[in-house]
N, C-alpha and C. Protein backbone atom coordinates (compact mmCIF):
# COMPACT_ATOMS: atom_id res chain seq x y z
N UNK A 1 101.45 125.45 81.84
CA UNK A 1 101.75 125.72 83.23
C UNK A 1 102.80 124.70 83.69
N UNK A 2 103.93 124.93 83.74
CA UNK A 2 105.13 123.60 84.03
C UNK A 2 105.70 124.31 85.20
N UNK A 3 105.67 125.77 85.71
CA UNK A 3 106.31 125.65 86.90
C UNK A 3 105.18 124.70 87.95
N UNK A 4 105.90 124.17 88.74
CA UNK A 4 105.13 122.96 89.58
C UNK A 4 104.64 123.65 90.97
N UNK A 5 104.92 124.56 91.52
CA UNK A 5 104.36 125.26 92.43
C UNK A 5 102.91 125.78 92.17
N UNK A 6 103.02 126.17 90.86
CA UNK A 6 101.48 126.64 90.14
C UNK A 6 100.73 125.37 90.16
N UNK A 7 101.08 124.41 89.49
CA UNK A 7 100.37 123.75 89.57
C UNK A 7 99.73 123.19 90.99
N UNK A 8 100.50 123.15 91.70
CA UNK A 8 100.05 122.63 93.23
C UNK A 8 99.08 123.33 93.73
N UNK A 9 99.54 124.79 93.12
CA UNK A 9 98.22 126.27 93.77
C UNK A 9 96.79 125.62 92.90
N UNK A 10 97.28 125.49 92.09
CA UNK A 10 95.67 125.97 91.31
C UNK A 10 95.20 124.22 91.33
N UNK A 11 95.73 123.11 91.92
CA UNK A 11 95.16 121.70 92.35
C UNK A 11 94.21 122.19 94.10
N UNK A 12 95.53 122.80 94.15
CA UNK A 12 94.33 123.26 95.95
C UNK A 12 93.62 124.22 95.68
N UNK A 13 93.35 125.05 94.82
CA UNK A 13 92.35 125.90 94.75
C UNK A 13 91.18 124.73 94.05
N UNK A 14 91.45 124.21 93.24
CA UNK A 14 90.34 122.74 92.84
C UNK A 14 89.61 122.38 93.94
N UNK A 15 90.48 121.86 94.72
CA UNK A 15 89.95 121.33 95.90
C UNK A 15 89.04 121.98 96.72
N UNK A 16 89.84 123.14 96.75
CA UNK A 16 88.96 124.12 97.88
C UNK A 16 87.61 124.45 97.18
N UNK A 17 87.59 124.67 96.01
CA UNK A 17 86.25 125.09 95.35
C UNK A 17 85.58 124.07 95.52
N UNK A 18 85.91 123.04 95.15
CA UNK A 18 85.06 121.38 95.11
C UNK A 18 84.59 121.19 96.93
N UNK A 19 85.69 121.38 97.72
CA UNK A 19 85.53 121.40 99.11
C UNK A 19 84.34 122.33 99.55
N UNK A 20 84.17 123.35 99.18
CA UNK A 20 83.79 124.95 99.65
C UNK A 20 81.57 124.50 98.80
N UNK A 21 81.87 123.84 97.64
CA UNK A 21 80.78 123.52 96.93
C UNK A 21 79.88 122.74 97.89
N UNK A 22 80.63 121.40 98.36
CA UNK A 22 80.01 120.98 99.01
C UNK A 22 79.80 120.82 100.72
N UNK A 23 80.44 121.77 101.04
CA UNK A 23 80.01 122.22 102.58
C UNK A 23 79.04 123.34 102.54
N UNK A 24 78.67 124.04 101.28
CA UNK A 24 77.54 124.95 100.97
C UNK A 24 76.19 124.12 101.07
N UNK A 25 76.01 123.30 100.20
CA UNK A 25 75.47 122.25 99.82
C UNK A 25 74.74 121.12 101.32
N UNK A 26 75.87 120.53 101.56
CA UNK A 26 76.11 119.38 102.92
C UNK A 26 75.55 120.23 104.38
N UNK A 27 76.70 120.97 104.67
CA UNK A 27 76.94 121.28 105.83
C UNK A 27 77.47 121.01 106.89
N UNK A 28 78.35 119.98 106.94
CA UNK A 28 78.32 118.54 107.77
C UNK A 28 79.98 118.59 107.80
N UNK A 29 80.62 119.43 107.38
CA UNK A 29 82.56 119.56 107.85
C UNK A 29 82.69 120.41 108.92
N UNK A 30 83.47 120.30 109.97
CA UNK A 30 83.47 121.39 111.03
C UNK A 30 85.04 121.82 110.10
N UNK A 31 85.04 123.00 110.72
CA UNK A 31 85.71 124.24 110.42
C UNK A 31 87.50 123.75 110.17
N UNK A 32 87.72 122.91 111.02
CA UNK A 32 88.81 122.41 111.07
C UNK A 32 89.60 121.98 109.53
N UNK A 33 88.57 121.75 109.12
CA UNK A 33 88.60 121.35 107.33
C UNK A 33 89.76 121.92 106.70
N UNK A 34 89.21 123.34 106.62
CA UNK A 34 90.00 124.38 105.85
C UNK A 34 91.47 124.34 106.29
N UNK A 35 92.04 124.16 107.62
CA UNK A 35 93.31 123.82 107.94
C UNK A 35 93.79 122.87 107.47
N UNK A 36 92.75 121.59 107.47
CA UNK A 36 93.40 120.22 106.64
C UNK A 36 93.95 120.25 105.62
N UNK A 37 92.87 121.65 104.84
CA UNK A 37 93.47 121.74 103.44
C UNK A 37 94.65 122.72 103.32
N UNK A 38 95.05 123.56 103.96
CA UNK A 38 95.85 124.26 104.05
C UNK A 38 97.38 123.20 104.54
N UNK A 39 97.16 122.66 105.16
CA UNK A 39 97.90 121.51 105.62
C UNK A 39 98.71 120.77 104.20
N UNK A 40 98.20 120.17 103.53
CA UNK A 40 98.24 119.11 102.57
C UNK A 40 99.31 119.99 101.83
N UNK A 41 98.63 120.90 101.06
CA UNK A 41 98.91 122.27 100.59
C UNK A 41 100.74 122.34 100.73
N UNK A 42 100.57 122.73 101.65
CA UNK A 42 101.83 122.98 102.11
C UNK A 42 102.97 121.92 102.56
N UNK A 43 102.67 120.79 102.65
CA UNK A 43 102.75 119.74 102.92
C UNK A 43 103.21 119.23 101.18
N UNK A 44 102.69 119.09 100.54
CA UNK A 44 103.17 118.78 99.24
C UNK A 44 103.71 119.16 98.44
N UNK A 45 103.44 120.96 98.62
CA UNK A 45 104.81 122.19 98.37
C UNK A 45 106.41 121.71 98.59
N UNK A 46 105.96 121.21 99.93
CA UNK A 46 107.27 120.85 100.81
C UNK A 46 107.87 119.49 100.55
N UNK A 47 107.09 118.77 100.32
CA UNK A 47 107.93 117.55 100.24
C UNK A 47 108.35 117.42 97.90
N UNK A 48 107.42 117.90 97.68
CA UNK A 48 107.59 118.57 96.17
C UNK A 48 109.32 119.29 96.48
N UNK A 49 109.16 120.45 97.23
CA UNK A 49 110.86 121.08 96.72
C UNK A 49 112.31 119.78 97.56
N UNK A 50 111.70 119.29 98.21
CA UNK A 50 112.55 118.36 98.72
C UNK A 50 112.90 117.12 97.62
N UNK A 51 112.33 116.67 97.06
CA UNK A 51 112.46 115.64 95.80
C UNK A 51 112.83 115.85 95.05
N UNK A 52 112.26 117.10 93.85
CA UNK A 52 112.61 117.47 92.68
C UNK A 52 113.64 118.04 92.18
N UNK A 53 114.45 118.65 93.70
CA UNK A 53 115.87 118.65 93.41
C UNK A 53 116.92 117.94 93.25
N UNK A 54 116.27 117.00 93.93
CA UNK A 54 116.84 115.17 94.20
C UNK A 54 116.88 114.60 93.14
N UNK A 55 116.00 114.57 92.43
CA UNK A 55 116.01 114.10 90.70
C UNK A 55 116.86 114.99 90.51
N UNK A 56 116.80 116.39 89.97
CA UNK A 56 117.76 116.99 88.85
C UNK A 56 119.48 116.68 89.30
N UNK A 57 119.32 116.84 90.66
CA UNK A 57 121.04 116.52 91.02
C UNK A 57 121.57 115.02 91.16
N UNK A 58 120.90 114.21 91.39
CA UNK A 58 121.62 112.71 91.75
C UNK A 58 119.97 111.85 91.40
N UNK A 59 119.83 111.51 90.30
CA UNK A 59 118.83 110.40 90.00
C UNK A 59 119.20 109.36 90.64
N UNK A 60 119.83 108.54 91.28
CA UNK A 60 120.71 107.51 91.59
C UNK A 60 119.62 107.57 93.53
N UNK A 61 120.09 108.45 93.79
CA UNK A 61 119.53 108.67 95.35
C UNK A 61 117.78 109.24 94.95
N UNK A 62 117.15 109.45 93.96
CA UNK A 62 116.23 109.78 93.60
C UNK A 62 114.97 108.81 94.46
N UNK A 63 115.25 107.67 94.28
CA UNK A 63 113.77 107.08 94.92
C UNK A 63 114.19 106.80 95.89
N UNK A 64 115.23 106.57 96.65
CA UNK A 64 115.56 106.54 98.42
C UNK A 64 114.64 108.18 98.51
N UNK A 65 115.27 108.84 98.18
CA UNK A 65 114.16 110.63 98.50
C UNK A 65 112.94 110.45 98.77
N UNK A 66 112.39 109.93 97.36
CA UNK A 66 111.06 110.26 97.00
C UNK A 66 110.30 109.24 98.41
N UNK A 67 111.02 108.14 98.27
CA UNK A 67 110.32 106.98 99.34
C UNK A 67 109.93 107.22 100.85
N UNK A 68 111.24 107.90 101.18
CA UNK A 68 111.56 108.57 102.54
C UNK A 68 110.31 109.88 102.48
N UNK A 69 110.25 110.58 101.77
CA UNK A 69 109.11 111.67 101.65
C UNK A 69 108.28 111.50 101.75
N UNK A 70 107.74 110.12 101.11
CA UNK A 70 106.31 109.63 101.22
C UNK A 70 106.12 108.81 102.80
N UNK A 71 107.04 108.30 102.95
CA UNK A 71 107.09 108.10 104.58
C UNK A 71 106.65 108.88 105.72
N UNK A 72 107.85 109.66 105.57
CA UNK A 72 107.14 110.77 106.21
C UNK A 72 105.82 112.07 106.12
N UNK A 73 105.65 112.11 104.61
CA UNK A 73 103.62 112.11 104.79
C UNK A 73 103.07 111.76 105.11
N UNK A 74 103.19 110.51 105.02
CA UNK A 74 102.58 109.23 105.70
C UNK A 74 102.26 109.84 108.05
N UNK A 75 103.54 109.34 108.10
CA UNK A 75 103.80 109.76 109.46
C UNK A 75 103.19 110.77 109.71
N UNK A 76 103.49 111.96 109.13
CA UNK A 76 103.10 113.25 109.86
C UNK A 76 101.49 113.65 109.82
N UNK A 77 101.09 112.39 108.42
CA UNK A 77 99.43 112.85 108.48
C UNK A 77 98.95 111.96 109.60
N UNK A 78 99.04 110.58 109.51
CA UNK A 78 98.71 109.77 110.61
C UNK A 78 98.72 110.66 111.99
N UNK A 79 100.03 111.69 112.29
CA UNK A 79 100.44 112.00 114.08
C UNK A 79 99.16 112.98 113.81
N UNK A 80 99.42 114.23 112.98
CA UNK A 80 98.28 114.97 112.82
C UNK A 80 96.70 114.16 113.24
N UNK A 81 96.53 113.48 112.48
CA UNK A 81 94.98 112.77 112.97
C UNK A 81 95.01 112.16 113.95
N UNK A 82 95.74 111.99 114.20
CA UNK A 82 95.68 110.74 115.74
C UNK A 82 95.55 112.38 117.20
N UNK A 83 96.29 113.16 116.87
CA UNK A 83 96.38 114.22 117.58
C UNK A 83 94.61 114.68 117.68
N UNK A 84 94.74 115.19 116.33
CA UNK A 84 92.99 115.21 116.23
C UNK A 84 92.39 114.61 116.90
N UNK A 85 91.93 112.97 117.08
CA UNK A 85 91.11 112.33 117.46
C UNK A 85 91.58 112.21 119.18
N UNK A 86 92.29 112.51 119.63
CA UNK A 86 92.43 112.61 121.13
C UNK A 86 91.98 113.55 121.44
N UNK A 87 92.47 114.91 120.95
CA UNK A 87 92.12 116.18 121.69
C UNK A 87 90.69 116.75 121.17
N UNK A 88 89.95 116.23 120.45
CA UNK A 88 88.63 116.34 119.77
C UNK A 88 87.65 116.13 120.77
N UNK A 89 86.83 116.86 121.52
CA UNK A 89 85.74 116.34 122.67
C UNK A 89 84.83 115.42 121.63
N UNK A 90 84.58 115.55 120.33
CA UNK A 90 83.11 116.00 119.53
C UNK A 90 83.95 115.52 118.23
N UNK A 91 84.54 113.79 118.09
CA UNK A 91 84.83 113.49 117.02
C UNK A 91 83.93 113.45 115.74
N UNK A 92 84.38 114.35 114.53
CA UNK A 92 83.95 114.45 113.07
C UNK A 92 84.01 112.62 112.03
N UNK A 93 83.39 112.12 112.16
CA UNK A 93 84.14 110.81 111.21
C UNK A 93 84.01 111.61 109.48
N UNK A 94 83.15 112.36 108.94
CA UNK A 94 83.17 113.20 108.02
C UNK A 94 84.53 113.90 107.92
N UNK A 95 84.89 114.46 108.97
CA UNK A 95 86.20 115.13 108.61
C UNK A 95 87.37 113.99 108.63
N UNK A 96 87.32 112.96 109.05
CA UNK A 96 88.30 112.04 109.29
C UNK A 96 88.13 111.41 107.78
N UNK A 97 87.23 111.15 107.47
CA UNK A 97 87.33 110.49 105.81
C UNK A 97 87.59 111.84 104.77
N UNK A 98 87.49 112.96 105.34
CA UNK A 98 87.56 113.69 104.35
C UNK A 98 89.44 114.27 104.39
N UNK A 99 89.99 113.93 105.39
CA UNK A 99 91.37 114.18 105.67
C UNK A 99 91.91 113.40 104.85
N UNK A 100 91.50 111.77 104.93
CA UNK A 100 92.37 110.71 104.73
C UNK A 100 91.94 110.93 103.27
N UNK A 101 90.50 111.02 102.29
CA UNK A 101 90.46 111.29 101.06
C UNK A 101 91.46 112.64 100.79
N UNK A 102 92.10 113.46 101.87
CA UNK A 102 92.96 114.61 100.96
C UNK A 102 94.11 113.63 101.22
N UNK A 103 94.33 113.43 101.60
CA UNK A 103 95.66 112.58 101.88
C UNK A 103 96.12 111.74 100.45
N UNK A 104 95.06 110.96 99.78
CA UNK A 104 95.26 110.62 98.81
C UNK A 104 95.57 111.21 97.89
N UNK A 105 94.17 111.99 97.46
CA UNK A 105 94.31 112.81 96.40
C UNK A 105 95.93 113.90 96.11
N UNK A 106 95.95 114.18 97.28
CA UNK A 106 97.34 115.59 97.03
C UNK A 106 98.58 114.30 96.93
N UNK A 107 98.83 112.89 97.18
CA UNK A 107 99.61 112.16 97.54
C UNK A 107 99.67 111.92 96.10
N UNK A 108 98.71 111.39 95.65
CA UNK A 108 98.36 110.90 93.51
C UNK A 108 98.49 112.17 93.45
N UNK A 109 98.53 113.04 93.33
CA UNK A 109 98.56 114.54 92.40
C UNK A 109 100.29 114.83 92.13
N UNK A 110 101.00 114.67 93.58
CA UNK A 110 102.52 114.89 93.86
C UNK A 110 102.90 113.41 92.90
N UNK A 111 102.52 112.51 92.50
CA UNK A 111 102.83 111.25 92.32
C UNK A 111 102.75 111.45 90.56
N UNK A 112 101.66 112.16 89.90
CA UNK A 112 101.26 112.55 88.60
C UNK A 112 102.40 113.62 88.19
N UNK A 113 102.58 114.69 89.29
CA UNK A 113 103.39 115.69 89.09
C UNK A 113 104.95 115.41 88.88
N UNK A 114 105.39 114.95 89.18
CA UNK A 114 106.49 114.03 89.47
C UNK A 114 106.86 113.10 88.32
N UNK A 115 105.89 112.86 88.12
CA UNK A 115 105.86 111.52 86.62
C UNK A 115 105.76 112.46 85.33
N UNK A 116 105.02 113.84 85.57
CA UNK A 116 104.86 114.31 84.47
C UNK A 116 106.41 115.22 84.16
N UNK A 117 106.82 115.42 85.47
CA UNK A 117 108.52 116.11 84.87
C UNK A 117 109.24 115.34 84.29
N UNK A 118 109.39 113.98 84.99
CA UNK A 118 110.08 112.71 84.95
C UNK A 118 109.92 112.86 83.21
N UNK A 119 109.20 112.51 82.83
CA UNK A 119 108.72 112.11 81.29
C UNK A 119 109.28 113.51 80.81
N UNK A 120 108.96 114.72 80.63
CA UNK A 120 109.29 115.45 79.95
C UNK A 120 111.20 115.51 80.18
N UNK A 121 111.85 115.33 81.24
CA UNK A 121 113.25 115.26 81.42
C UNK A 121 113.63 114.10 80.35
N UNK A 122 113.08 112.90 80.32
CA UNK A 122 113.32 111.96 79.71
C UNK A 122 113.50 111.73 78.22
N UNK A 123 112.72 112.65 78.10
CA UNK A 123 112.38 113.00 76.33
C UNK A 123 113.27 114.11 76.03
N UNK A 124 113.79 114.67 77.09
CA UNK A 124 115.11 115.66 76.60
C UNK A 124 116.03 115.14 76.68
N UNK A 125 116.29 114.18 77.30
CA UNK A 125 117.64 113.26 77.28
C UNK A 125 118.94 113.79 78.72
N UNK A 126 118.06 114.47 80.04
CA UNK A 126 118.35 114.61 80.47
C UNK A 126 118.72 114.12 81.91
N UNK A 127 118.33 113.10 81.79
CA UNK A 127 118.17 112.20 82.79
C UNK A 127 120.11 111.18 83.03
N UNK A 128 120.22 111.79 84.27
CA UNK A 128 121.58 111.16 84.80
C UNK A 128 121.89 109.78 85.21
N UNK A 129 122.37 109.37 84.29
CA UNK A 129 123.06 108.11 84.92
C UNK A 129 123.70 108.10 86.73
């Protein structure tokens, strides 16, 4: 599986099953969840096609990209939760650790994904000065 979009699908379908297991189980995520995850999702789709073109065309500007990307994940998950926790009558701290644990995880996954092209470009000898 090397197209990287697949892989991103079938990491959030992981999740969601692992997610979906234990709110069967728990009970204890309000609904909002499933957007979080839909969020990330798309969110790492996005900052994924924004980078990886950045490597194949100019390695040189490659980690100014990647850095700036992660910045702004950064940012946009922080505004997202902070938004959350104002307009929330009936704050979740369950959903708040369970945001910031997706936050990681899809953040290391884009970070693995990334390393794993990196390496295979490298070993083809394709990598631009």
């Amino acid at each position: 599986m090397r197209n990287p979009y697949l892989q991103i699908l079938f990491f959030s379908v992981v999740v969601f099953a692992a997610t979906y297991l234990y709110q069967t189980i728990y009970n204890n995520l309000p609904f909002i969840t499933w957007f979080a995850l839909a969020y990330y999702f798309l969110l790492t789709a996005t900052v994924h096609a924004i980078t990886f073109p950045a490597f194949k065309n100019n390695s040189k500007a490659f980690i100014s990209i990647f850095m700036g990307s992660q910045g702004l994940r950064m940012f946009f998950s922080i505004a997202l939760l902070i938004v959350y926790l104002i307009f929330t009558p009936i704050i979740s701290i369950q959903f708040v650790v369970y945001f910031l644990f997706l936050y990681l995880l899809f953040a290391a996954f884009e970070i693995y994904l990334l390393l794993s092209n990196l390496r295979t470009d490298f070993k083809k000898g394709s990598i631009h000065q």
